[in-house]
Protein backbone atom coordinates (compact mmCIF):
# COMPACT_ATOMS: atom_id res chain seq x y z
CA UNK A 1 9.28 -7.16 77.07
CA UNK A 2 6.66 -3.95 77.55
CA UNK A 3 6.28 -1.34 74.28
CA UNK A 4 8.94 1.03 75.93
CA UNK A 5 11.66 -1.64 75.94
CA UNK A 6 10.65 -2.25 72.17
CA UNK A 7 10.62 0.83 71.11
CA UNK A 8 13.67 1.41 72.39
CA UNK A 9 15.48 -1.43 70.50
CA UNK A 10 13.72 -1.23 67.20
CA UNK A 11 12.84 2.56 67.24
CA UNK A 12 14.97 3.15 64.17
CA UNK A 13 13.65 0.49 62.37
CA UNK A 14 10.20 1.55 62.97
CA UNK A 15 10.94 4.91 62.27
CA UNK A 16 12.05 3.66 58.93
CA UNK A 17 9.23 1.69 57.53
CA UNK A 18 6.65 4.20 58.78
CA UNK A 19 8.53 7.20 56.68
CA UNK A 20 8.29 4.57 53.93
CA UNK A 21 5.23 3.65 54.41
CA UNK A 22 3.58 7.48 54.81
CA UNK A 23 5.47 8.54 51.58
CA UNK A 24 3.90 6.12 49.49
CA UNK A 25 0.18 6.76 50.84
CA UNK A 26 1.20 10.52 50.01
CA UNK A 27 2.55 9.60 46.86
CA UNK A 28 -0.24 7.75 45.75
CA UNK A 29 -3.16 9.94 46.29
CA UNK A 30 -0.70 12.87 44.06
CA UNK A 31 -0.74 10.10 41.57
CA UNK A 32 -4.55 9.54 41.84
CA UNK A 33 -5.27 13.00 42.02
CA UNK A 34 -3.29 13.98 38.96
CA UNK A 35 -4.02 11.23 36.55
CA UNK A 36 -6.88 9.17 37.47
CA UNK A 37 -9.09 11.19 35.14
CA UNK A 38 -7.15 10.69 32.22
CA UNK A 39 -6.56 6.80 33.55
CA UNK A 40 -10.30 6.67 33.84
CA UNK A 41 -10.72 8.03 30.14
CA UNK A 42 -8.73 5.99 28.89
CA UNK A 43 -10.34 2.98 30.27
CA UNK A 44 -13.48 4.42 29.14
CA UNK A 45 -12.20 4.41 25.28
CA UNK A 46 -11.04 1.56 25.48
CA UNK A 47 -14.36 -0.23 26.91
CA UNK A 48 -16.44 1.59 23.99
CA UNK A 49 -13.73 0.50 21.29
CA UNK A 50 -14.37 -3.03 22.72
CA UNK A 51 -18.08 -2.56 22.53
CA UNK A 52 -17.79 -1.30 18.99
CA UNK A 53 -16.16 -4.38 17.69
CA UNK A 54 -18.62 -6.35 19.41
CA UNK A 55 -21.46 -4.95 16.88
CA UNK A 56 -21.81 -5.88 13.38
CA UNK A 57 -19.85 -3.70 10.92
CA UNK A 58 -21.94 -3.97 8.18
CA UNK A 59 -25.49 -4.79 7.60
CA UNK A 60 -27.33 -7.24 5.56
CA UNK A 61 -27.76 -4.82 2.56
CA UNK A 62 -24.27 -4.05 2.71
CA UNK A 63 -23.29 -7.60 2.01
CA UNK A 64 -25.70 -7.74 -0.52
CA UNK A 65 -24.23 -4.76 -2.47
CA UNK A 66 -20.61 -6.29 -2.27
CA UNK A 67 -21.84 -9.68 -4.14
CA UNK A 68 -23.65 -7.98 -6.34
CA UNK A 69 -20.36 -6.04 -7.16
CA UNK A 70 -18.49 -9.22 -7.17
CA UNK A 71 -20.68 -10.80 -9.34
CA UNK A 72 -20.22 -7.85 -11.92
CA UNK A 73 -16.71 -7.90 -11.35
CA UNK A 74 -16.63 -11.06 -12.20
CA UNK A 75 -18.63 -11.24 -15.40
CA UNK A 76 -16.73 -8.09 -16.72
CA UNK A 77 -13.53 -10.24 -16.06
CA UNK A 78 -14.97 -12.44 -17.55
CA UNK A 79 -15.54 -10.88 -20.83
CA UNK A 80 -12.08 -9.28 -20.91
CA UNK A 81 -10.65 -12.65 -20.82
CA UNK A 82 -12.51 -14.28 -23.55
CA UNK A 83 -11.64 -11.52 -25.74
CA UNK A 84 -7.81 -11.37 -25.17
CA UNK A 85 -6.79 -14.41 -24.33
CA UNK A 86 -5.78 -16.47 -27.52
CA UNK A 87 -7.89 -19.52 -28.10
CA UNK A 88 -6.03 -21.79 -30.40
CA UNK A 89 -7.24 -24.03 -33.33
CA UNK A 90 -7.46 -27.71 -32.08
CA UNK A 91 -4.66 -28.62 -34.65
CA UNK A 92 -2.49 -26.48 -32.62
CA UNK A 93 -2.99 -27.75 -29.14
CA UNK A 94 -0.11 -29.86 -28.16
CA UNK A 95 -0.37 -33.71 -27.74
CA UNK A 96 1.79 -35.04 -25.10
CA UNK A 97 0.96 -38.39 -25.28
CA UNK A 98 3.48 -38.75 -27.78
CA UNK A 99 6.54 -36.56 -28.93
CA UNK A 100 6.08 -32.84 -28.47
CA UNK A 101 8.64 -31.78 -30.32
CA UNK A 102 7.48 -34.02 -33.17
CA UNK A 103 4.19 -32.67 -32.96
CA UNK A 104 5.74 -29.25 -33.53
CA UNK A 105 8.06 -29.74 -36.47
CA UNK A 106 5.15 -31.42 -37.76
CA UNK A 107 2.87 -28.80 -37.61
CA UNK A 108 5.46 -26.41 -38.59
CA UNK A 109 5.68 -27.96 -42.02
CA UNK A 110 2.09 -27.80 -42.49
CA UNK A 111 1.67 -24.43 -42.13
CA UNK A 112 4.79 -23.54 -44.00
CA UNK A 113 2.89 -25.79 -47.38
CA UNK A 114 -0.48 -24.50 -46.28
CA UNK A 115 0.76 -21.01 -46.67
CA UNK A 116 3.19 -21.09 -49.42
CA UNK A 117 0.45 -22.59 -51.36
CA UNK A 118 -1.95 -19.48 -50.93
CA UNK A 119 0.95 -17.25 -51.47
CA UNK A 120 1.97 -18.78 -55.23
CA UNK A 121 -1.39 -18.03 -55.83
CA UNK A 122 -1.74 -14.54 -55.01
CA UNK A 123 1.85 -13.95 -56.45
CA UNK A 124 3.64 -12.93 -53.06
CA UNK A 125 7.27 -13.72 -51.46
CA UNK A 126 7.71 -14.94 -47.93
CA UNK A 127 10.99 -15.52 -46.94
CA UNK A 128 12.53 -18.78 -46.44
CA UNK A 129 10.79 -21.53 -44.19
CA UNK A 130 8.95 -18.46 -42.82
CA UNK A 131 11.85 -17.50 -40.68
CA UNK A 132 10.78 -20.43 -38.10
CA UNK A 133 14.38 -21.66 -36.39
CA UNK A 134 14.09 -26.19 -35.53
CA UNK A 135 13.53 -26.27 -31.59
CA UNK A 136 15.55 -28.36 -30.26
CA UNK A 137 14.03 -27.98 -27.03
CA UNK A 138 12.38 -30.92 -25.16
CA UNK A 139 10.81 -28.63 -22.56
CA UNK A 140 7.01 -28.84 -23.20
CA UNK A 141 5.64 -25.30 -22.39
CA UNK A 142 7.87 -23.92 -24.30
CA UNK A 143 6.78 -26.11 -27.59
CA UNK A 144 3.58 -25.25 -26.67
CA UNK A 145 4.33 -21.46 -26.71
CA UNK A 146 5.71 -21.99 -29.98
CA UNK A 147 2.61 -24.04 -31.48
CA UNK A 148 0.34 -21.30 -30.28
CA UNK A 149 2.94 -18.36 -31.78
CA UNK A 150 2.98 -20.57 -34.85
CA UNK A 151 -0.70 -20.77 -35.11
CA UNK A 152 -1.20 -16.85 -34.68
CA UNK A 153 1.45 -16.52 -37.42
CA UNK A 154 -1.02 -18.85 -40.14
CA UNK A 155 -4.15 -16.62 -39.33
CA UNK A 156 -1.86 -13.30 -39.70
CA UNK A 157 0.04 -14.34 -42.60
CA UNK A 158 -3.41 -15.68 -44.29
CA UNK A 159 -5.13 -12.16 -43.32
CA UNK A 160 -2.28 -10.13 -44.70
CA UNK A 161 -2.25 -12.14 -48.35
CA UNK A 162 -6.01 -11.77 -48.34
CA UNK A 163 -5.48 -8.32 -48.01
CA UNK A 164 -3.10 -7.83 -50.90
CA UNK A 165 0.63 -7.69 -48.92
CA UNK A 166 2.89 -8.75 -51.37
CA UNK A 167 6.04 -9.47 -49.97
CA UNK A 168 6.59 -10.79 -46.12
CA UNK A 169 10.50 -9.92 -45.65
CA UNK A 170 10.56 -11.55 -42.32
CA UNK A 171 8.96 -13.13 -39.17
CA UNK A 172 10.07 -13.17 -35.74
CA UNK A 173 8.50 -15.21 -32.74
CA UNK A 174 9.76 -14.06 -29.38
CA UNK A 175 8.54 -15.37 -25.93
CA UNK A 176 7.80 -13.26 -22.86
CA UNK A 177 10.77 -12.63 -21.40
CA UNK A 178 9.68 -13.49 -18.21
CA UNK A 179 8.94 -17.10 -19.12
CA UNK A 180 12.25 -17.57 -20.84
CA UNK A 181 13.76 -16.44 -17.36
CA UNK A 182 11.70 -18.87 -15.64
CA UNK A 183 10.19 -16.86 -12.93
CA UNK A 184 8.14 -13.65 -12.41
CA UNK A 185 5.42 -14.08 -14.84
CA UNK A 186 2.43 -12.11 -14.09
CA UNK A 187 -1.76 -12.40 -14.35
CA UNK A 188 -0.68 -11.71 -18.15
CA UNK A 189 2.11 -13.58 -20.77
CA UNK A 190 2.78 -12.75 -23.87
CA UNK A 191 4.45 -14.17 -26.86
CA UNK A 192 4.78 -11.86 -29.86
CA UNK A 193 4.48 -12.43 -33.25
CA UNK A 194 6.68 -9.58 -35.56
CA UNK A 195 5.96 -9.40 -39.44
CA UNK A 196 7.96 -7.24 -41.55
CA UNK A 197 6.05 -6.60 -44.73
CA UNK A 198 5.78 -4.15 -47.94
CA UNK A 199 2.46 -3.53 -49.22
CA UNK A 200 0.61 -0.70 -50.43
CA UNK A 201 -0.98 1.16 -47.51
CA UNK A 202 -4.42 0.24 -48.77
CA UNK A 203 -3.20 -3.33 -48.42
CA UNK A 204 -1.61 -2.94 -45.17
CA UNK A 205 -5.12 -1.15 -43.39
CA UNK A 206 -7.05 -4.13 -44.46
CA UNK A 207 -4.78 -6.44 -43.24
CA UNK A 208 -5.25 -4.61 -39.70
CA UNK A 209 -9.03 -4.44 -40.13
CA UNK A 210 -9.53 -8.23 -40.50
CA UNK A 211 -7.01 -8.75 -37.87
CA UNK A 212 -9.19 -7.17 -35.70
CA UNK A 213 -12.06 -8.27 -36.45
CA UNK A 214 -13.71 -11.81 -35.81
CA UNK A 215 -15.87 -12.89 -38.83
CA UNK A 216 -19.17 -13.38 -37.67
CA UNK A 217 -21.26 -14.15 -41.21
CA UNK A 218 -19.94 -17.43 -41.84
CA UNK A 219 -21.18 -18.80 -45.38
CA UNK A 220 -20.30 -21.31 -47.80
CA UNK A 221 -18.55 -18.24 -49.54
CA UNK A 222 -15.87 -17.64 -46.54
CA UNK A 223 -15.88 -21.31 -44.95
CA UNK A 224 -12.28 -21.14 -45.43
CA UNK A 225 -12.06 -17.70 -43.18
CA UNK A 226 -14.03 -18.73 -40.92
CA UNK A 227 -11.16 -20.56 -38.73
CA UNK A 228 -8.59 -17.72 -39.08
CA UNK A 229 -10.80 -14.85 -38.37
CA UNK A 230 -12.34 -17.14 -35.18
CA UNK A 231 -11.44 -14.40 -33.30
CA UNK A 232 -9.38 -10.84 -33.33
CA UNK A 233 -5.81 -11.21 -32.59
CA UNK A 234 -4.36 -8.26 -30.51
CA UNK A 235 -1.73 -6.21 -32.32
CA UNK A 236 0.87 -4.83 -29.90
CA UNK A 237 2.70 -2.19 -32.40
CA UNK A 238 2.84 -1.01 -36.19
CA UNK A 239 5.92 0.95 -37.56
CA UNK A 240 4.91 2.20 -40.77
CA UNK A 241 7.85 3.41 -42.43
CA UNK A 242 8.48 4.90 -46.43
CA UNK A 243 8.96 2.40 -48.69
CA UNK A 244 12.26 2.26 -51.17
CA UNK A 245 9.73 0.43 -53.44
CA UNK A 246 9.34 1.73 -57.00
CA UNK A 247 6.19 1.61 -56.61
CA UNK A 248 5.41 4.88 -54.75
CA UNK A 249 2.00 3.93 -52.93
CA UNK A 250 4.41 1.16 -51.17
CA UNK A 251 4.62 1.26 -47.36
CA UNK A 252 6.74 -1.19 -44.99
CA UNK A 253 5.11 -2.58 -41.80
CA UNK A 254 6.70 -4.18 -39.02
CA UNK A 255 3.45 -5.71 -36.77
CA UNK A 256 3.81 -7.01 -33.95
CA UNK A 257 0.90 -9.46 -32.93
CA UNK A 258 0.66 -11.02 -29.32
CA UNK A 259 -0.77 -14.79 -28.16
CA UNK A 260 -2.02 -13.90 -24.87
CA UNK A 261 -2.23 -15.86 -22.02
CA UNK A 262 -3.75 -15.15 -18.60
CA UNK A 263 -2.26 -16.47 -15.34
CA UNK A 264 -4.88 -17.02 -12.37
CA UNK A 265 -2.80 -14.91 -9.64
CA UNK A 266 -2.80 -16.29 -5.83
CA UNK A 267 -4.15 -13.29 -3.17
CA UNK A 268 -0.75 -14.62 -1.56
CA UNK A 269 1.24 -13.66 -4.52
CA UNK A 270 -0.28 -10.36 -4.86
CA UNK A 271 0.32 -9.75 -1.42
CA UNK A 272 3.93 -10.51 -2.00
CA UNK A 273 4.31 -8.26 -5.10
C-alpha cells in the first residue's frame, strides 16, 4: 500500500490529529507568551524564600540577649512568687501518713485555745468556735486548703488583737471556686479568709499595717511575733462601714485575706486557653 492509497483511507483521521495537534503548539506558545514571566517570577520568589530559610535567622548575640531576658524573667518571677504565695507554718502542713481529717480537727482546736487565750487577755469577743464548720470531708486537698486558710486566720486574728480590735463578729473561709468545681484552676488559687470586725479606726489601720508587713527585727522582745508576721499576707478587700457602736470613733471592717497558691501552667494548657 503506497502514501496515496493511505491517505486516501485514513485522510480524515489524519486530518484530525494534525488540527489537534497544531492547536495545541499554537496554544501553548499564547500560554508561554502571556504568562511565562509571571510563571518565571514566581519561581524566582519562591527559590529566594527557600534560600532565606536556609540562612540563620538570628545571630549569636541575638540568642544571647533572649537568655539574658529569660534569665531576668525568671528571677523577677521568681521574686513575685516568694512574696505572694503563702508559705505555711510547719504545724500547719498536712500529715498524710496518718488521718487528715484528724490532723485538721486537731489543729483546729489548737488554734481556737491558742487564740481565745490571747483574746481573754486583751478583753475581746470572737464569736463562737471562730465560725470554723467540722469537715467532714475525707478528700485531702481540700483539708489541706482548710489547714492553710486556718493558719492565715491565727496570724490575722493574732495581728488584729495586737492591734486593739475588740470584737471579731465573724469569720468566713471560702475556697476558690474553681477548685470546689474541680476543674479550671489557673497559674493562681485562692482561698479567702473574711473577718468581720468593730474596732476603732486607729485599731483597724494597724491591724492592716502589720498585716502587711513581715517583721524583720526579731528580738527576745517579739519572739512570739516573729512566726505570725513571717511574712505579709495579701488582703483582697476592706469595707469600712459606720459603726452603730456607742462609741463614736468605732468603725466595722469586713477583710478579706487570701492564701495564695501558684499553679506551674503547661505551654500546652496555655495554648488551649
Amino acid at each position: 500500500m503506497d502514501a496515496s492509497e493511505i491517505w486516501q483511507e485514513n485522510k480524515k483521521f489524519i486530518v484530525t490529529v494534525g488540527s489537534g495537534l497544531l492547536v495545541f503548539l499554537i496554544g501553548g506558545m499564547v500560554i508561554n507568551s502571556m504568562y511565562a514571566g509571571d510563571i518565571r517570577k514566581t519561581q524566582s520568589k519562591v527559590r529566594s524564600a527557600q534560600n532565606e530559610l536556609k540562612k540563620e535567622m538570628f545571630g549569636a548575640a541575638d540568642l544571647e540577649q533572649a537568655e539574658q531576658e529569660n534569665e531576668e524573667l525568671e528571677r523577677l518571677y521568681g521574686t513575685a512568687r516568694t512574696a505572694a504565695e503563702f508559705i505555711p507554718r510547719p504545724e500547719f502542713i498536712l500529715d498524710v501518713s496518718g488521718s487528715p481529717q484528724a490532723a485538721y480537727q486537731t489543729a483546729q482546736a489548737v488554734v481556737r485555745d491558742r487564740v481565745g487565750d490571747l483574746a481573754s487577755r486583751k478583753r475581746a469577743f470572737l464569736p463562737d468556735g471562730l465560725d470554723l464548720e467540722m469537715l467532714k470531708t475525707q478528700n485531702v486537698d481540700a483539708l489541706e486548703r482548710h489547714l492553710h486558710a486556718l493558719d492565715l486566720l491565727e496570724r490575722s486574728l493574732v495581728m488584729a488583737l495586737q492591734a486593739g480590735v475588740r470584737q471579731v463578729r465573724s469569720v468566713e473561709i471560702k475556697l476558690d471556686p474553681a477548685f470546689k468545681r474541680g476543674r479550671g484552676l489557673g497559674a493562681i488559687e485562692l482561698t479567702d479568709v473574711t473577718m468581720d470586725c468593730t474596732a476603732p479606726s486607729e485599731a483597724i489601720t494597724r491591724w492592716l499595717a502589720m498585716a502587711e508587713t513581715p517583721l524583720d527585727d526579731v528580738s527576745p522582745e517579739n519572739a512570739d511575733m516573729a512566726a505570725i508576721r513571717s511574712q505579709a499576707l495579701p488582703i483582697q478587700s476592706v469595707d469600712l462601714k459606720s459603726s452603730q457602736s456607742k462609741k463614736g470613733d468605732d468603725v466595722r471592717a469586713r477583710v478579706t485575706f487570701s492564701v495564695v497558691r501558684v499553679h506551674e501552667i503547661e505551654a500546652e494548657e496555655e495554648d488551649e486557653g
